[in-house]
PDB file of N, CA and C in Angstrom:
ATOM      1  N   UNK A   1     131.253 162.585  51.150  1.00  0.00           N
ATOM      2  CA  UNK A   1     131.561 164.003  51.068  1.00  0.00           C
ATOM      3  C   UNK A   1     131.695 164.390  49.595  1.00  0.00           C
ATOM      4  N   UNK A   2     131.289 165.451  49.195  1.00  0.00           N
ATOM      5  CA  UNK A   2     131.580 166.084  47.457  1.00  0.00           C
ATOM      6  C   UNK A   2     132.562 166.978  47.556  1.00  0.00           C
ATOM      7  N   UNK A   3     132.582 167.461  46.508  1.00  0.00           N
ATOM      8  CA  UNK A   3     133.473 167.988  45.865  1.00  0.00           C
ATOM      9  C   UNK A   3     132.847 169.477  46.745  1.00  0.00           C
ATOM     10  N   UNK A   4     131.919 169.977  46.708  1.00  0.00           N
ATOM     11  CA  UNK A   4     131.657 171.283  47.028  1.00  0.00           C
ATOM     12  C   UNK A   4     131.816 172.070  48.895  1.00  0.00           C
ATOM     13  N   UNK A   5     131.833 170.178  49.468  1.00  0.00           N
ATOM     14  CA  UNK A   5     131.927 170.676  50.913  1.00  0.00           C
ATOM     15  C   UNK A   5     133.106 170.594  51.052  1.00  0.00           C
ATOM     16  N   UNK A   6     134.128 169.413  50.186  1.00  0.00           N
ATOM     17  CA  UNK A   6     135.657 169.887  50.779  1.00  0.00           C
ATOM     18  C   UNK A   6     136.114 170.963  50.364  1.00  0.00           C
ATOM     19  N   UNK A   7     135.609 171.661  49.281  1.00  0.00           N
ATOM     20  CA  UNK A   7     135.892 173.347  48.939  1.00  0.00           C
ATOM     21  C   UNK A   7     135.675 174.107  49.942  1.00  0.00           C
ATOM     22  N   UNK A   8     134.825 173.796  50.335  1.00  0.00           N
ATOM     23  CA  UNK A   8     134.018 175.193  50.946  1.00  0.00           C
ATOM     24  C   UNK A   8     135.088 174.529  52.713  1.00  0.00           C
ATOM     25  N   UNK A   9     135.242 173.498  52.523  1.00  0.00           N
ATOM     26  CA  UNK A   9     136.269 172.981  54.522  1.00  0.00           C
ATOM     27  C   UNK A   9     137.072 173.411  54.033  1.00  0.00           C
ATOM     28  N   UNK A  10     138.170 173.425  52.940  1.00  0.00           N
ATOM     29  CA  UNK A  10     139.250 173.445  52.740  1.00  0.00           C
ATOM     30  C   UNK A  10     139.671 175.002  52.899  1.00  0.00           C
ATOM     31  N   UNK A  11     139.083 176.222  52.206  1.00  0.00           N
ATOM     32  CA  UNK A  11     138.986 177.690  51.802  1.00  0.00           C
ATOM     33  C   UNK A  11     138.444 178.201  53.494  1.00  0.00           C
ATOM     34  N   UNK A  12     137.902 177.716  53.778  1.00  0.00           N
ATOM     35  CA  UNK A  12     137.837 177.950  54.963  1.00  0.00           C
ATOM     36  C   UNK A  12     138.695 177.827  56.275  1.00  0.00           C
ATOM     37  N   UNK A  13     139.445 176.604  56.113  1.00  0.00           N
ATOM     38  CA  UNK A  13     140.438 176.143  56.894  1.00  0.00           C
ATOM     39  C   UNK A  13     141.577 177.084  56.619  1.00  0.00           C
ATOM     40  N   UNK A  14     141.837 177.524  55.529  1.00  0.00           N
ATOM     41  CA  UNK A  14     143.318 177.981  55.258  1.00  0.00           C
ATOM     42  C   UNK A  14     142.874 179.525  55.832  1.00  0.00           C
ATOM     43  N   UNK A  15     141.751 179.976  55.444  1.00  0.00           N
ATOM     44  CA  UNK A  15     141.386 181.288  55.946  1.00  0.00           C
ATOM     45  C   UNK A  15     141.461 181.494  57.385  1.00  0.00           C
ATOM     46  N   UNK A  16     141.398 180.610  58.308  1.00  0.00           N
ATOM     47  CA  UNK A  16     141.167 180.583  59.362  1.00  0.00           C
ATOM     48  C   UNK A  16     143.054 180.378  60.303  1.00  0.00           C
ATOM     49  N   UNK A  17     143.491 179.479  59.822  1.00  0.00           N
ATOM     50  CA  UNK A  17     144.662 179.079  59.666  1.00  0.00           C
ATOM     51  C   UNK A  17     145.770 179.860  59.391  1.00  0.00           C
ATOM     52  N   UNK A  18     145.511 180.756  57.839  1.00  0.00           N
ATOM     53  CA  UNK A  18     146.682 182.186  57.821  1.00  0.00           C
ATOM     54  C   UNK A  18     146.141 183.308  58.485  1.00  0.00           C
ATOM     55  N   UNK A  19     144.830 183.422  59.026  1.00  0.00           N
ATOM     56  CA  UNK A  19     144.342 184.425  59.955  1.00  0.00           C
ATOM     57  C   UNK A  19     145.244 184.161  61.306  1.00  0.00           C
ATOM     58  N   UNK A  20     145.188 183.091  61.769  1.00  0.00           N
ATOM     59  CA  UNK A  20     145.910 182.039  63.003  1.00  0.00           C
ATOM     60  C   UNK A  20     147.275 182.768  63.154  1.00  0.00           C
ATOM     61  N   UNK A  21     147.910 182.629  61.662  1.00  0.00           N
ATOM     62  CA  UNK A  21     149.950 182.863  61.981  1.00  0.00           C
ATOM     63  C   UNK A  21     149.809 184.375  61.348  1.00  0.00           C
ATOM     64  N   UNK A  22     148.689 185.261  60.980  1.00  0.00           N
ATOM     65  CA  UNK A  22     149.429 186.394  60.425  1.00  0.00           C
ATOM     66  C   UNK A  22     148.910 187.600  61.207  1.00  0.00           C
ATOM     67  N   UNK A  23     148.042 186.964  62.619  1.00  0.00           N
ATOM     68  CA  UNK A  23     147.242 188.843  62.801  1.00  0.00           C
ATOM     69  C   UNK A  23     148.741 188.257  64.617  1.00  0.00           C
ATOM     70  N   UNK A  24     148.931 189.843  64.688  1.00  0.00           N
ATOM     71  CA  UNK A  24     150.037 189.703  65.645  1.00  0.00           C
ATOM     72  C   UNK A  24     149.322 189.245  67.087  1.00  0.00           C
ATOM     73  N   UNK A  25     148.109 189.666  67.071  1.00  0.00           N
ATOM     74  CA  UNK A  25     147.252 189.475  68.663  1.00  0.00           C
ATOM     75  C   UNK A  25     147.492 187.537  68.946  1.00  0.00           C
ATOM     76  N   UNK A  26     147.262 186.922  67.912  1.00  0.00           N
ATOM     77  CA  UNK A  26     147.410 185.776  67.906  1.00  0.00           C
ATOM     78  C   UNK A  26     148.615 185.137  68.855  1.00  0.00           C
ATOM     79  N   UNK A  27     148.367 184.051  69.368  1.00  0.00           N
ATOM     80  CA  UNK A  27     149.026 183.223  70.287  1.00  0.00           C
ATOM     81  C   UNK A  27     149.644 182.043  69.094  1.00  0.00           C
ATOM     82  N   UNK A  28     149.391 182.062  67.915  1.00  0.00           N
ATOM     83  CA  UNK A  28     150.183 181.194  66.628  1.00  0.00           C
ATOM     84  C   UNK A  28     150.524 182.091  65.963  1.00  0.00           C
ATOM     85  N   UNK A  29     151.210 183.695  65.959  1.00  0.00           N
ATOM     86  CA  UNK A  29     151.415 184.535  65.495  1.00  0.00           C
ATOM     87  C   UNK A  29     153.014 184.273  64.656  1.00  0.00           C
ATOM     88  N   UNK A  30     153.087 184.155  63.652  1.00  0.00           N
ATOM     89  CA  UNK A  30     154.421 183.359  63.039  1.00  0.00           C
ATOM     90  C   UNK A  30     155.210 184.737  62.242  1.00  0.00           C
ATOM     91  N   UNK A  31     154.364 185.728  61.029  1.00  0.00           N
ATOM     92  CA  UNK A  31     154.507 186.922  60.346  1.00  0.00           C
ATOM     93  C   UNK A  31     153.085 187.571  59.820  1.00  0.00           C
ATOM     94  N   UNK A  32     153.596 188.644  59.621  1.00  0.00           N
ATOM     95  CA  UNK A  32     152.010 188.769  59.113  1.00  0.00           C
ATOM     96  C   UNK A  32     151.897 188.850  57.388  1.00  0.00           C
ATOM     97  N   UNK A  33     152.869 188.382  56.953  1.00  0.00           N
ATOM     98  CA  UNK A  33     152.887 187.896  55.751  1.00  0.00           C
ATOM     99  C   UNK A  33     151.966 186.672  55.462  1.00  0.00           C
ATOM    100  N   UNK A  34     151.943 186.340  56.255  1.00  0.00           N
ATOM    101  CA  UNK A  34     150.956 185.178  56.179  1.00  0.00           C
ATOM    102  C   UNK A  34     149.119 185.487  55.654  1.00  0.00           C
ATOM    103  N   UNK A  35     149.268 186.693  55.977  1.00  0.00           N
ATOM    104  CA  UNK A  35     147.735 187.398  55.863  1.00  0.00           C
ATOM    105  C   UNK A  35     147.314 187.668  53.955  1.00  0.00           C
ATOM    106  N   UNK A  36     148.774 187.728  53.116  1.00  0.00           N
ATOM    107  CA  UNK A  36     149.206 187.211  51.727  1.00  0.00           C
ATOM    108  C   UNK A  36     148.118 186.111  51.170  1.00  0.00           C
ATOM    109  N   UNK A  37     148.504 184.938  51.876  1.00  0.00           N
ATOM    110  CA  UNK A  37     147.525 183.947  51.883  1.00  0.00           C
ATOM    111  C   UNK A  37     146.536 183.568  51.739  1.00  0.00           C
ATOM    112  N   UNK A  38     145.785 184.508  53.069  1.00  0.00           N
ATOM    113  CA  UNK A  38     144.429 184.838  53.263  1.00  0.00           C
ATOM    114  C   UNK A  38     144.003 185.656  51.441  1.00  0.00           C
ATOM    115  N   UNK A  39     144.372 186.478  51.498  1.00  0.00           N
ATOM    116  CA  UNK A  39     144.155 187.247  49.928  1.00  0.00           C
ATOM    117  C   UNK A  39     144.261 186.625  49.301  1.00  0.00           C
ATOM    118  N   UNK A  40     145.212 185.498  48.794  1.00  0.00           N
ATOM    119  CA  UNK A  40     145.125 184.492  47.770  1.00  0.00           C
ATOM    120  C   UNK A  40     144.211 183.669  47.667  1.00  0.00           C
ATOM    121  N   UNK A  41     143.580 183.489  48.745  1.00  0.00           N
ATOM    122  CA  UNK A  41     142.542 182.228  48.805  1.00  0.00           C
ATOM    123  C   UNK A  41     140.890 182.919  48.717  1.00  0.00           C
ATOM    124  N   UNK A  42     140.954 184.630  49.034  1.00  0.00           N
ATOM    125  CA  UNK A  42     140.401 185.438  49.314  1.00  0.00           C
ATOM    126  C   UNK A  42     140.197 185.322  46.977  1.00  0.00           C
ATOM    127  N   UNK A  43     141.067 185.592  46.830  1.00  0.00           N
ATOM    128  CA  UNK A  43     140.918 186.233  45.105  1.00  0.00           C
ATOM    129  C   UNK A  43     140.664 184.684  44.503  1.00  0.00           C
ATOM    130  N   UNK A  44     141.101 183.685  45.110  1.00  0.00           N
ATOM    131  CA  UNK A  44     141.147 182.348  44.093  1.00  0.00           C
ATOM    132  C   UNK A  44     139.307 181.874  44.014  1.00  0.00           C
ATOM    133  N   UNK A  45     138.681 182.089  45.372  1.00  0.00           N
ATOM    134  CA  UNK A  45     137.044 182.033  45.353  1.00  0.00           C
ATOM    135  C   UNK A  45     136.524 182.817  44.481  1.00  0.00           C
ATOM    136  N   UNK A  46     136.839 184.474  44.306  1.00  0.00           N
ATOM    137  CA  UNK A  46     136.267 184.904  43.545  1.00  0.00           C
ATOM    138  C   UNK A  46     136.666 184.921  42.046  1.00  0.00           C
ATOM    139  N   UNK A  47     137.769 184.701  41.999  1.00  0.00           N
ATOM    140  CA  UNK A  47     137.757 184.752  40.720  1.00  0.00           C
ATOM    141  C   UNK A  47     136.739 182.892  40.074  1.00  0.00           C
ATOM    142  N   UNK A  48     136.999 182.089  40.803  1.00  0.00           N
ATOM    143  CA  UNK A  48     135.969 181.076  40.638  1.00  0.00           C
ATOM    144  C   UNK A  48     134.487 181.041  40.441  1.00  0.00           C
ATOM    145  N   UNK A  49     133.670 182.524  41.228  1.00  0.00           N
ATOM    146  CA  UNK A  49     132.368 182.537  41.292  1.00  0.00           C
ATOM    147  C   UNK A  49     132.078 182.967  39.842  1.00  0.00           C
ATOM    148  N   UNK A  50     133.349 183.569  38.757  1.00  0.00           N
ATOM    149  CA  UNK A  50     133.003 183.957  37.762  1.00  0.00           C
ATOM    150  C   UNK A  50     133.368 183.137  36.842  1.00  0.00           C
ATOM    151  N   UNK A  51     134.607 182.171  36.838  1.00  0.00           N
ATOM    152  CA  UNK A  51     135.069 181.314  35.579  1.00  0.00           C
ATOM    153  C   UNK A  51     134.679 180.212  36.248  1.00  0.00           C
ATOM    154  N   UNK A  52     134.190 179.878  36.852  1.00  0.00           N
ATOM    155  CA  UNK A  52     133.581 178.116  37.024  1.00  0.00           C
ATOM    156  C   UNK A  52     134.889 177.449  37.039  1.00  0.00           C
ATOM    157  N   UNK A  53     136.054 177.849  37.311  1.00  0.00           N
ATOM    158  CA  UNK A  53     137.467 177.207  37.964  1.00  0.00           C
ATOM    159  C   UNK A  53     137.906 176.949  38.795  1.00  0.00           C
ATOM    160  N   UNK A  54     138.038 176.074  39.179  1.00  0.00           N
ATOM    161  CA  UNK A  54     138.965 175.948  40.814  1.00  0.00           C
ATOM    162  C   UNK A  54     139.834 174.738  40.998  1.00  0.00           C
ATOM    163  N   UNK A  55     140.779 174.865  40.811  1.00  0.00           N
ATOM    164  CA  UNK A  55     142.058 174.200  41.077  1.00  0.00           C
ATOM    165  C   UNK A  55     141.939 173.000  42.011  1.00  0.00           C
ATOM    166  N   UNK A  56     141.117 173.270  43.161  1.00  0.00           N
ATOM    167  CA  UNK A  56     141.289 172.011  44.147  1.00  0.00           C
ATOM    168  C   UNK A  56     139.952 171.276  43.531  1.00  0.00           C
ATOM    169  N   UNK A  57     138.934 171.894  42.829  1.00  0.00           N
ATOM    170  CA  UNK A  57     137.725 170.990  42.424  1.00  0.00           C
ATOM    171  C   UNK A  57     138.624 170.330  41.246  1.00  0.00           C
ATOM    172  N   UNK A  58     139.608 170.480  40.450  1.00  0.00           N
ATOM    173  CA  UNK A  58     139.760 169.334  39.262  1.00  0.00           C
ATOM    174  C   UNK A  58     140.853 168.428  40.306  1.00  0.00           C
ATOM    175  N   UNK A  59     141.804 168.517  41.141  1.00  0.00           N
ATOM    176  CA  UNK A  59     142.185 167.603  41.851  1.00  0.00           C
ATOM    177  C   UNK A  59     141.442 166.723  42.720  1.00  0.00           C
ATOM    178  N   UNK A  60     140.658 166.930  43.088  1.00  0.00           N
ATOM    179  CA  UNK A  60     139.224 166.508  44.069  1.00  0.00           C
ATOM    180  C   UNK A  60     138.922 165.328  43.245  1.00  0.00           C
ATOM    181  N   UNK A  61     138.515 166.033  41.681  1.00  0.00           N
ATOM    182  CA  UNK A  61     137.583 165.188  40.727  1.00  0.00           C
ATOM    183  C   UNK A  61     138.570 163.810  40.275  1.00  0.00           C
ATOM    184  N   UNK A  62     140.264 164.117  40.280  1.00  0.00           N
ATOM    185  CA  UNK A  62     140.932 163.141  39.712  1.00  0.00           C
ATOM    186  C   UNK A  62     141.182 162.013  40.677  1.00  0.00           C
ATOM    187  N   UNK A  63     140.706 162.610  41.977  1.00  0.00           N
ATOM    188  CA  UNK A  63     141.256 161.175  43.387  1.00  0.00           C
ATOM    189  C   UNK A  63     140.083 161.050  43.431  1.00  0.00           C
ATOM    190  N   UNK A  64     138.979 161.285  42.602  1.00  0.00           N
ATOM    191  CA  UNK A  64     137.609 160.156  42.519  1.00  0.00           C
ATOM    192  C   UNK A  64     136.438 160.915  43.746  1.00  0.00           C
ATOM    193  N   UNK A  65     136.955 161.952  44.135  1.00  0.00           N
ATOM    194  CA  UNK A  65     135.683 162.593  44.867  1.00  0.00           C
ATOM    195  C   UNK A  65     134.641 162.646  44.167  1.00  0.00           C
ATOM    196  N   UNK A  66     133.369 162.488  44.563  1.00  0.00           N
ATOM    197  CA  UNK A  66     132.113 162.558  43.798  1.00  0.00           C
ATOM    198  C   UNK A  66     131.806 163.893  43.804  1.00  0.00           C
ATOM    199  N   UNK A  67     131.158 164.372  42.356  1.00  0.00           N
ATOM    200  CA  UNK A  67     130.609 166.190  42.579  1.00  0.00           C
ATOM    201  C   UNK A  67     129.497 166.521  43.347  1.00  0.00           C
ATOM    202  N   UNK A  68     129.457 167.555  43.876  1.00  0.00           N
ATOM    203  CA  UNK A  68     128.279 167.874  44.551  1.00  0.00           C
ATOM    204  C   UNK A  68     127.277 168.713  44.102  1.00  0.00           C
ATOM    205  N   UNK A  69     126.310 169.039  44.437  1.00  0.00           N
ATOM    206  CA  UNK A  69     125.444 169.470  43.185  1.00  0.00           C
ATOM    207  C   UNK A  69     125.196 171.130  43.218  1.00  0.00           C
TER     208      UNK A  69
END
């Protein structure tokens, strides 16, 4: 696995996940503060598509994940 598919599982998972505890229709409905989250993970991609940064790609890179291309 690289570096670019556990990004793309990971940003996805949490999106899916604070969608899960923050929309009230939900049956894992916890607050909808949780939907916070979603926006954070929502602004942390984009601000990445422009500075070539991302927080979980330099942790990825230090537990020896290989990059993806």
């Amino acid at each position: 696995m690289t570096t670019n598919r556990l990004i793309r599982m990971f940003a996805g998972s949490f999106v899916l996940l604070s969608l899960a505890l923050g929309i009230p229709g939900s049956p894992l409905f916890v607050s909808s503060n949780w939907l916070w989250f979603t926006a954070f993970v929502g602004v942390n991609l984009l601000q990445s598509s422009f500075t070539r940064f991302c927080p979980l790609e330099t942790v990825l890179k230090r537990l020896g994940v290989r990059e993806g291309c």
